[in-house]
C-alpha atoms as a PDB file:
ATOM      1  CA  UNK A   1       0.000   0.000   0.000  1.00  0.00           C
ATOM      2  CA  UNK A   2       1.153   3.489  -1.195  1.00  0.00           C
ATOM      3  CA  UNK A   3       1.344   6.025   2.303  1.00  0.00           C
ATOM      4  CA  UNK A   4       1.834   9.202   0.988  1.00  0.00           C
ATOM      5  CA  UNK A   5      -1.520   9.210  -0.641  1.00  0.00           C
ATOM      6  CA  UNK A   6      -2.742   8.152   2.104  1.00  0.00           C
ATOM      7  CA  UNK A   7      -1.358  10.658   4.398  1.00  0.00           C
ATOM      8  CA  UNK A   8      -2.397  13.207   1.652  1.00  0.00           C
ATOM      9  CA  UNK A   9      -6.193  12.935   2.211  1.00  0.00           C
ATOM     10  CA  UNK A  10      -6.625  11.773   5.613  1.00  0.00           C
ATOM     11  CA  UNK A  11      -4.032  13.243   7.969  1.00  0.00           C
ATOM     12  CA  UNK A  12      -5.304  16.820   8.614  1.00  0.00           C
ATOM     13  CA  UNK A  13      -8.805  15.521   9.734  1.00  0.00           C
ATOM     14  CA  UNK A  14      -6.844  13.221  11.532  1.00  0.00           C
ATOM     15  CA  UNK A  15      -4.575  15.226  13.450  1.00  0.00           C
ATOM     16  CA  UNK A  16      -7.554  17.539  14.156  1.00  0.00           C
ATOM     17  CA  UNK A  17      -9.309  14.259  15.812  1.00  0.00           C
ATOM     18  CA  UNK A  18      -6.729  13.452  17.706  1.00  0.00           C
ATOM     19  CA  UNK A  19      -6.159  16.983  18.738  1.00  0.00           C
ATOM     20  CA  UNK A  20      -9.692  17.390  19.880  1.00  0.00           C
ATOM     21  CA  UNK A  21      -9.378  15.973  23.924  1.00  0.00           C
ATOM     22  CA  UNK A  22      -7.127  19.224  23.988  1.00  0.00           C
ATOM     23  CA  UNK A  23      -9.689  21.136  24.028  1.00  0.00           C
ATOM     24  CA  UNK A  24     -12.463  18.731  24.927  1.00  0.00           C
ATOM     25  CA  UNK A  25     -12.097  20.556  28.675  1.00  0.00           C
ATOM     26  CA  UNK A  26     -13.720  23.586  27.934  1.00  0.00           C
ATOM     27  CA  UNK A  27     -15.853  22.582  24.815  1.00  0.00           C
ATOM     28  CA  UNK A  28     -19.055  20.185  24.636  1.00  0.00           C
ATOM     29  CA  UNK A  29     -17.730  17.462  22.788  1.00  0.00           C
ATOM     30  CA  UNK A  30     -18.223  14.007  23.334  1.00  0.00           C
ATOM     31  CA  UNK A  31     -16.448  10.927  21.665  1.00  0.00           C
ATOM     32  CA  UNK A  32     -17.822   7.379  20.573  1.00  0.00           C
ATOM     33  CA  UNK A  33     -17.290   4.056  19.213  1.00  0.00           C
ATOM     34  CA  UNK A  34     -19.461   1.659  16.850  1.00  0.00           C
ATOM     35  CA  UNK A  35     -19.797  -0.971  14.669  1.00  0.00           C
ATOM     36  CA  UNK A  36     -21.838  -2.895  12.584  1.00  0.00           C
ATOM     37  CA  UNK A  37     -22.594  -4.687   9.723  1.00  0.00           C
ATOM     38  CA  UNK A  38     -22.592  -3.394   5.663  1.00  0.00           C
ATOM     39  CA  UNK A  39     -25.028  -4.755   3.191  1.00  0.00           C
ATOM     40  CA  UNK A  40     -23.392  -2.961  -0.040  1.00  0.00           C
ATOM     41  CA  UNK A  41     -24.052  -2.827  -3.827  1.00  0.00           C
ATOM     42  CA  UNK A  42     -23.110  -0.939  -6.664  1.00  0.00           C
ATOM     43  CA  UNK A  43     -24.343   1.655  -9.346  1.00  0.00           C
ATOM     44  CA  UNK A  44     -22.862  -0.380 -12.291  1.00  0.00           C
ATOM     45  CA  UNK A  45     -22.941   0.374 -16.014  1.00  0.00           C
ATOM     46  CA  UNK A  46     -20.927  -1.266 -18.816  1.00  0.00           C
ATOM     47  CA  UNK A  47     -20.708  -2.047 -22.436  1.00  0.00           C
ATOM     48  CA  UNK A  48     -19.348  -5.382 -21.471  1.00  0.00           C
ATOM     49  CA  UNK A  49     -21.824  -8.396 -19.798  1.00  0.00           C
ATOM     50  CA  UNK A  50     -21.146  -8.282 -15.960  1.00  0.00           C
ATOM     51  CA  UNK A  51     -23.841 -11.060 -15.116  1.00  0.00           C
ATOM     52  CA  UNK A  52     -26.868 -10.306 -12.409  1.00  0.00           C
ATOM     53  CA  UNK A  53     -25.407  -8.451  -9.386  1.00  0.00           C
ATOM     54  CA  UNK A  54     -26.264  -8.955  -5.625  1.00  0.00           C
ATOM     55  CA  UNK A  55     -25.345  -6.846  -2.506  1.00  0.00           C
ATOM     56  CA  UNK A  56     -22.315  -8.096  -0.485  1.00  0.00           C
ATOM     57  CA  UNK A  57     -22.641  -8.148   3.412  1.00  0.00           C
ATOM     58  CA  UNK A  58     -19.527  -6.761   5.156  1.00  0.00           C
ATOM     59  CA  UNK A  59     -18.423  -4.881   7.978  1.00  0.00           C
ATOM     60  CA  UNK A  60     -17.309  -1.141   9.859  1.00  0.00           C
ATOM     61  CA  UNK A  61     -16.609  -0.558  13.358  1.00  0.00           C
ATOM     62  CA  UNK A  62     -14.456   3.173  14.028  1.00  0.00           C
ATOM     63  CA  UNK A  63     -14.806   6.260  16.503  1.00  0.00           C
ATOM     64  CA  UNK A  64     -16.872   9.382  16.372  1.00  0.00           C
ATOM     65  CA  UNK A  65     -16.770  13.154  17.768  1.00  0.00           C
ATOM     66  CA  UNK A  66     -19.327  14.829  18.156  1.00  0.00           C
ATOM     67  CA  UNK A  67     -19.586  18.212  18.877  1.00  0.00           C
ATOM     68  CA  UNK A  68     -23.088  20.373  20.411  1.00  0.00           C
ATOM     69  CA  UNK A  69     -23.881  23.406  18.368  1.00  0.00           C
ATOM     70  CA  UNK A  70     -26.873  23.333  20.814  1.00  0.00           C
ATOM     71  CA  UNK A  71     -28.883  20.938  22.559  1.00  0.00           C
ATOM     72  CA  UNK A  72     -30.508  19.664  19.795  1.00  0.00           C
ATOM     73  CA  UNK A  73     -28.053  20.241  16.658  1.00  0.00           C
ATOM     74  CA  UNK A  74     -24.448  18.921  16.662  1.00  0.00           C
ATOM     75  CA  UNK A  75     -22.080  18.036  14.293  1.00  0.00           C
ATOM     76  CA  UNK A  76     -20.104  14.561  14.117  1.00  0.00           C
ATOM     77  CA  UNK A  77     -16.724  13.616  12.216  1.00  0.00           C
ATOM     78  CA  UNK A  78     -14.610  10.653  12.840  1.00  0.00           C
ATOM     79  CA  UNK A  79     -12.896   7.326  11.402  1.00  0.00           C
ATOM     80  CA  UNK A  80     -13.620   4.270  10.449  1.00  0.00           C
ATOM     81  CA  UNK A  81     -12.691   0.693   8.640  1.00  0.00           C
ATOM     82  CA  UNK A  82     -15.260  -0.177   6.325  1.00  0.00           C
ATOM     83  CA  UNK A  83     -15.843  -3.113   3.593  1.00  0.00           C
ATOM     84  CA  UNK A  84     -17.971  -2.697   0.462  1.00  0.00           C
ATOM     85  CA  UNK A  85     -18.365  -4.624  -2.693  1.00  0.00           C
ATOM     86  CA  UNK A  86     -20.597  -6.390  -5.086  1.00  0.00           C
ATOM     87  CA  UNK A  87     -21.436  -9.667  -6.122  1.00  0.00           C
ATOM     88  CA  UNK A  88     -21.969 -11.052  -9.473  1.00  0.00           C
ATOM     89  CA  UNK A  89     -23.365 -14.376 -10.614  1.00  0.00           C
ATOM     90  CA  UNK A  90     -23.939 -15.494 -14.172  1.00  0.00           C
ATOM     91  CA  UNK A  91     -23.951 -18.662 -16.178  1.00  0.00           C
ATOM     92  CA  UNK A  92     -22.584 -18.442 -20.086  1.00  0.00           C
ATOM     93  CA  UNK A  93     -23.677 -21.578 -22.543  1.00  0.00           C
ATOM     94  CA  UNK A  94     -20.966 -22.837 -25.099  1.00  0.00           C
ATOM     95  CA  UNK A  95     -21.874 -22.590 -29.282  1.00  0.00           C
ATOM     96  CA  UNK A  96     -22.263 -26.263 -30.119  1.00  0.00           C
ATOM     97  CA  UNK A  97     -23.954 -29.326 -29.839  1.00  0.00           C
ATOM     98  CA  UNK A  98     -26.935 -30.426 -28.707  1.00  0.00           C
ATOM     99  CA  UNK A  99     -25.919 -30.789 -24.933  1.00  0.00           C
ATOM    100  CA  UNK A 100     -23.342 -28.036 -24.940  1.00  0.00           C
ATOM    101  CA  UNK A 101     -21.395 -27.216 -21.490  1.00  0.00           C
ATOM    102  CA  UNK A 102     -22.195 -24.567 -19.098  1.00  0.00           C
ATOM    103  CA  UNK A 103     -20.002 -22.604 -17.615  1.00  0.00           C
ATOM    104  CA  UNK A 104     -21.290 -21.099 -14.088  1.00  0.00           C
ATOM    105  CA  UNK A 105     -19.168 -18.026 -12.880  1.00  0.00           C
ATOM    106  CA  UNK A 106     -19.036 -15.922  -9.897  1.00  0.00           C
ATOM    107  CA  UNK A 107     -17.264 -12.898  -8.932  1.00  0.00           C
ATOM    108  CA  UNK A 108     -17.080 -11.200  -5.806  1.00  0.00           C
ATOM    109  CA  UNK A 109     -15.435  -7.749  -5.516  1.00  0.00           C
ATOM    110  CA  UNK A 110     -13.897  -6.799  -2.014  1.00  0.00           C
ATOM    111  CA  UNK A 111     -13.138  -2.936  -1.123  1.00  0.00           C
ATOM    112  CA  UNK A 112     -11.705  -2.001   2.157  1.00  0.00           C
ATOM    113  CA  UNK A 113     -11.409   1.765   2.769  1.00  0.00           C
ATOM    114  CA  UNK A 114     -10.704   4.339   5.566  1.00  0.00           C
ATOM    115  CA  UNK A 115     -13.311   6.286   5.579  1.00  0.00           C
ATOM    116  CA  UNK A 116     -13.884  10.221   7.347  1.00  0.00           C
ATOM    117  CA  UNK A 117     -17.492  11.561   7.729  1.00  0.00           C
ATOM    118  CA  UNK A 118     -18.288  15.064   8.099  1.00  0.00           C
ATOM    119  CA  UNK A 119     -21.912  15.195   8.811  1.00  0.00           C
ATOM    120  CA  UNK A 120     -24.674  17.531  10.819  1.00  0.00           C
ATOM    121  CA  UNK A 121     -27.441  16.327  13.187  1.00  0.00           C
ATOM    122  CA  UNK A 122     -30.238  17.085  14.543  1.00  0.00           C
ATOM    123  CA  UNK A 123     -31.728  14.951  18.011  1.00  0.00           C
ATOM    124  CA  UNK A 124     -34.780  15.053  19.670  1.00  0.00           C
ATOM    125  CA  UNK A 125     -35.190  14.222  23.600  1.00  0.00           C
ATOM    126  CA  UNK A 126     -38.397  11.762  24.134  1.00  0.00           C
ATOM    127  CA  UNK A 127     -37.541  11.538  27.537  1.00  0.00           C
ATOM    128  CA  UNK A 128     -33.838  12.533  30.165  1.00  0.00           C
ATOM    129  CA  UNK A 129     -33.040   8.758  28.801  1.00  0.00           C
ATOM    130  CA  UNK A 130     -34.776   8.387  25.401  1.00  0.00           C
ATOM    131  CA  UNK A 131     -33.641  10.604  22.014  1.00  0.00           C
ATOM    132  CA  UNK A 132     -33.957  10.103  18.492  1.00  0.00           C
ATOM    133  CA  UNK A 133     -32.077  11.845  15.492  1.00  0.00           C
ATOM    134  CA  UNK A 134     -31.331  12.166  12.045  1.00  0.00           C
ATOM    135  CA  UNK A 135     -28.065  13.502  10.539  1.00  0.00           C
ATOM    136  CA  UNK A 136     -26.305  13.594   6.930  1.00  0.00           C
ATOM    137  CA  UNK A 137     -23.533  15.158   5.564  1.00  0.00           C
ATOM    138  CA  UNK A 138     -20.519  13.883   2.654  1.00  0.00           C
ATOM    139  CA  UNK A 139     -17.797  11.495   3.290  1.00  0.00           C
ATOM    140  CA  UNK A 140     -14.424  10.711   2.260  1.00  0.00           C
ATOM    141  CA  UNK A 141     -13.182   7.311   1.932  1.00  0.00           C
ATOM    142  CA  UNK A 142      -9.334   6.412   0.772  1.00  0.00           C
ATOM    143  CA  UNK A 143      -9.290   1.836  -0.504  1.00  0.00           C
ATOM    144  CA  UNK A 144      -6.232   0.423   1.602  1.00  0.00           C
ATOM    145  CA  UNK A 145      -6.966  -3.080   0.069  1.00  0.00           C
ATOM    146  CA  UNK A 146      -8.732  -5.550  -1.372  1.00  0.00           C
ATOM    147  CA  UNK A 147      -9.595  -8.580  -4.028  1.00  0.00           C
ATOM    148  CA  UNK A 148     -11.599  -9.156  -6.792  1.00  0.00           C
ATOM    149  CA  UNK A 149     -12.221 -12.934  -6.836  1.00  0.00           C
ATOM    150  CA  UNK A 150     -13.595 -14.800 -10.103  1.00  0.00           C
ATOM    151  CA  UNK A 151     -14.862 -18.400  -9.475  1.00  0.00           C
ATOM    152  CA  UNK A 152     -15.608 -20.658 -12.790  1.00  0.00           C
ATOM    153  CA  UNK A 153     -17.452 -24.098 -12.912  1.00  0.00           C
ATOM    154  CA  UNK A 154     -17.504 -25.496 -16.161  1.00  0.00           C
ATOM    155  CA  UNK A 155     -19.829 -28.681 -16.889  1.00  0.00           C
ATOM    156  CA  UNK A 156     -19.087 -30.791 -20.036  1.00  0.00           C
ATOM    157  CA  UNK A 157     -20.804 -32.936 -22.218  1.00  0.00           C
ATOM    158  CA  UNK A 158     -19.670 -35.761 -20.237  1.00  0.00           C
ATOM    159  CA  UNK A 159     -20.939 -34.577 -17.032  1.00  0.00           C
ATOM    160  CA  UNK A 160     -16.919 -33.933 -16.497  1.00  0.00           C
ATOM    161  CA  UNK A 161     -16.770 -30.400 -14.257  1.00  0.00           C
ATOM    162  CA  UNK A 162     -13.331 -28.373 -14.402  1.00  0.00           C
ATOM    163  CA  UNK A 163     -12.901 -25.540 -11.568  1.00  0.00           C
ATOM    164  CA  UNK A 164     -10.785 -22.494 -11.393  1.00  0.00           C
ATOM    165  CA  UNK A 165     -10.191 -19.550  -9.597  1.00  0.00           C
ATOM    166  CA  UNK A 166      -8.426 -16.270 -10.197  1.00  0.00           C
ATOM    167  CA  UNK A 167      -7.875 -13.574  -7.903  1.00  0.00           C
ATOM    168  CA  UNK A 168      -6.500  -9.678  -8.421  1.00  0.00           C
ATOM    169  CA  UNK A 169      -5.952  -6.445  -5.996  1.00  0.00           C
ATOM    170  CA  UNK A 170      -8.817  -4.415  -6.378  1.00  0.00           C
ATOM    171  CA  UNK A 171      -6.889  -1.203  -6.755  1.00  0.00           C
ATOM    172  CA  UNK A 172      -4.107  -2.638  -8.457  1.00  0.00           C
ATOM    173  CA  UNK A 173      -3.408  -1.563 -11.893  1.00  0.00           C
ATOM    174  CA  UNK A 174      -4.659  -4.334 -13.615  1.00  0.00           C
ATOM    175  CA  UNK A 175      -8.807  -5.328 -13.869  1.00  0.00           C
ATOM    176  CA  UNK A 176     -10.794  -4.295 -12.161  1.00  0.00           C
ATOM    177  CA  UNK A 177      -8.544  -1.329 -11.367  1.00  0.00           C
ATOM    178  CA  UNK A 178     -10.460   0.696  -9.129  1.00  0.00           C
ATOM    179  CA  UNK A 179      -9.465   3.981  -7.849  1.00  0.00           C
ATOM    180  CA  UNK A 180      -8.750   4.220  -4.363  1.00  0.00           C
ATOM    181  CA  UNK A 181     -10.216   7.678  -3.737  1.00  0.00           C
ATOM    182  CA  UNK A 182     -14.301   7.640  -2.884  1.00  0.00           C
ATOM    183  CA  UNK A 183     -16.647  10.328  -2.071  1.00  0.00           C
ATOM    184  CA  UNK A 184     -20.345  10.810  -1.403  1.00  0.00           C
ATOM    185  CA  UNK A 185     -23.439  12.102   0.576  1.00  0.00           C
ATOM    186  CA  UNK A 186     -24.141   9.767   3.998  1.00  0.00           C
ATOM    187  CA  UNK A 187     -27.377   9.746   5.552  1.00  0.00           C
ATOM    188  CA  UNK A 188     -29.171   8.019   8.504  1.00  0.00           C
ATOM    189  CA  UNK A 189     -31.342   8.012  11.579  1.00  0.00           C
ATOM    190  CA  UNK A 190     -31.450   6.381  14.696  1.00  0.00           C
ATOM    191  CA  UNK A 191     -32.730   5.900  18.382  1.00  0.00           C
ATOM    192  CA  UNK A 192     -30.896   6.176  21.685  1.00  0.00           C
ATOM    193  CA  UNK A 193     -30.766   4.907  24.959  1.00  0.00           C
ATOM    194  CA  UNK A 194     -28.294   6.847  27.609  1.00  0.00           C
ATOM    195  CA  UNK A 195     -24.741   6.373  26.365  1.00  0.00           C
ATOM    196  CA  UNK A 196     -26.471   3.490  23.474  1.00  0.00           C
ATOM    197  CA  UNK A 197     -26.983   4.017  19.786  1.00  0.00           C
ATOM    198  CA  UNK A 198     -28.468   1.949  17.071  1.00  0.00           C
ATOM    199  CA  UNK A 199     -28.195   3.926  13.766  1.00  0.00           C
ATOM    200  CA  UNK A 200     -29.204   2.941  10.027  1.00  0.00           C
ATOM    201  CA  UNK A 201     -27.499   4.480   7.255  1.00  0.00           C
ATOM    202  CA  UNK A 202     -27.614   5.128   3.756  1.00  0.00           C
ATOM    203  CA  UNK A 203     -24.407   5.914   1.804  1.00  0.00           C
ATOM    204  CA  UNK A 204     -24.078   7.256  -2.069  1.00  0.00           C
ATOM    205  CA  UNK A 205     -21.058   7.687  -3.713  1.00  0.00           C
ATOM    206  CA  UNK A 206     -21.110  10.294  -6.010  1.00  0.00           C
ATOM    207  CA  UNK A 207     -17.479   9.722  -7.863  1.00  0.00           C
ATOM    208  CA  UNK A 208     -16.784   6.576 -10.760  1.00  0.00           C
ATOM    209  CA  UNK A 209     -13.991   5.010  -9.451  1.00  0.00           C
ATOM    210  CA  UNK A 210     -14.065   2.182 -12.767  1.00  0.00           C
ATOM    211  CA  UNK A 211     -11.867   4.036 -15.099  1.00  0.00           C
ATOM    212  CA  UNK A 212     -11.310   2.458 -18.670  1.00  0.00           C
ATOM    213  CA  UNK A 213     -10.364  -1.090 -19.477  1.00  0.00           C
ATOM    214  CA  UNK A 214      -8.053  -1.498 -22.227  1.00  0.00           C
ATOM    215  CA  UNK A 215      -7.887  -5.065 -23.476  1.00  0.00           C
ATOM    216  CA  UNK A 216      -5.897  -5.666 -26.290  1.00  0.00           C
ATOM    217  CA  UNK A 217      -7.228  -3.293 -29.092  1.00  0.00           C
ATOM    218  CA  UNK A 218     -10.541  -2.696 -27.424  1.00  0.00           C
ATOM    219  CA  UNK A 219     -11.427  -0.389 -24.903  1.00  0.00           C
ATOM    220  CA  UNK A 220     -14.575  -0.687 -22.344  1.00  0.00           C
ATOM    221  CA  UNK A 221     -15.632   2.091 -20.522  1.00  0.00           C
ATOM    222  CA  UNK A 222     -17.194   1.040 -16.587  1.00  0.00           C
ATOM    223  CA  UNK A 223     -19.193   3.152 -14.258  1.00  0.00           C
ATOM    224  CA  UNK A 224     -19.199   1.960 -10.775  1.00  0.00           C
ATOM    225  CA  UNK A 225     -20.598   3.984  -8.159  1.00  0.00           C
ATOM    226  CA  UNK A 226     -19.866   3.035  -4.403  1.00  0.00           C
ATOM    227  CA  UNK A 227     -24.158   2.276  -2.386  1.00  0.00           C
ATOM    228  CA  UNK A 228     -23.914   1.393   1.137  1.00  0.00           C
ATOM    229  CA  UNK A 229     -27.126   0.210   3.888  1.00  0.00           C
ATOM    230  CA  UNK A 230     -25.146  -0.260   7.468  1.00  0.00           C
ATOM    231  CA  UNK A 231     -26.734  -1.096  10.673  1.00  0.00           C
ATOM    232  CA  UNK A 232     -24.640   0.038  13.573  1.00  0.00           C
ATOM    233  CA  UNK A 233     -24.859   0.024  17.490  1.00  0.00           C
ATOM    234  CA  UNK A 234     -22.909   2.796  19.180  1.00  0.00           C
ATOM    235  CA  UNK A 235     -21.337   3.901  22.614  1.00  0.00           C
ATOM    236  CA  UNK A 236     -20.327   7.699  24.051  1.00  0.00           C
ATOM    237  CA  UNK A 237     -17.475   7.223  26.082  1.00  0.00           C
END
């Protein structure tokens, strides 16, 4: 993994996180943890056949600070790991024969990012205890890793079945090639319980991050746009 770029886009917000308990004394702001789980998809266009597509379950767990404009409104950044992806499943027949063979393919595309939210809230107190709220706000993610994995099950005439898989670094240079840099709106709501959270969010990314595939003396252009549903449970520290 490359640092400097890296460094580039996330290590002002995060010297300004880390900076925060500083001044944390004589300003309202609070810090947190969560987790939770990812059900993600794409936005996916191409002139080339990618098969039927299906969301991919993954994870994020990070930190939060929040900081009270007022009562009700604050204003929340932090840090997190998160995984994202897609899933795609086809099946391609062979030209030939009356009992050709069928080839049965799957390919599963892994993205692992940092990811910095800068988002505004609002929360409303049911009760001392009880509060629900809504915030939104853009994001910036940075891919530290990840694999797209292609598995292929071919069945022959003769009932015969040959298996292979293939595997290549999501950001690498080569296909898929994805670019490592993602941004987009975030939006959620939630309810809370004293220092407990349970939020569901929404996540669009906004940038294409598929640039275009050269393959021999064709050229295929790719859209792929980052959609993200997470379920999280929180804690203020």
């Amino acid at each position: 993994m490359k640092i400097k770029p890296v460094l580039k886009y996330l290590s002002v917000p995060a010297m300004l996180l880390f900076a925060l308990p500083v001044f944390a004394q004589n300003k309202p702001f609070t810090f947190g943890i969560s987790a939770g789980l990812n059900i993600s998809n794409a936005h996916e266009t191409a002139n080339y056949i990618l098969a039927a597509k299906k969301s991919k379950p993954g994870f994020q767990a990070g930190f939060n600070v929040d900081y009270a404009v007022s009562n009700a409104i604050y204003l929340r950044s932090g840090l997190s790991l998160t995984t994202k992806g897609t899933i795609h499943k086809g099946a391609e027949v062979w030209i030939g024969g009356s009992n050709p063979p069928v080839t049965y393919r799957e390919i599963t595309t892994r993205q692992t990012y940092l990811q910095l939210p800068l988002l505004a809230g609002y929360q409303y107190h049911i009760t001392p205890v009880y509060r629900l709220f809504v915030q939104a706000g853009p994001y910036l993610a940075y891919g530290i890793g990840g694999k797209e994995i292609t598995k292929s099950k071919t069945i022959h005439q003769s009932e015969e079945t040959d298996r292979k898989e293939t595997s290549t670094d999501t950001f690498g240079k080569t296909k898929p090639g994805l670019s490592r840099t993602d941004y987009g709106l975030s939006g959620g709501l939630g309810v809370g319980f004293k220092k407990l959270a349970l939020m569901v969010n929404y996540e669009l990314g906004l940038t294409n991050i598929a640039p275009a595939i050269e393959e021999g003396t064709t050229s295929s252009s790719r859209n792929y746009k980052n959609r993200n549903l997470s379920i999280t449970v929180g804690y203020r520290l």
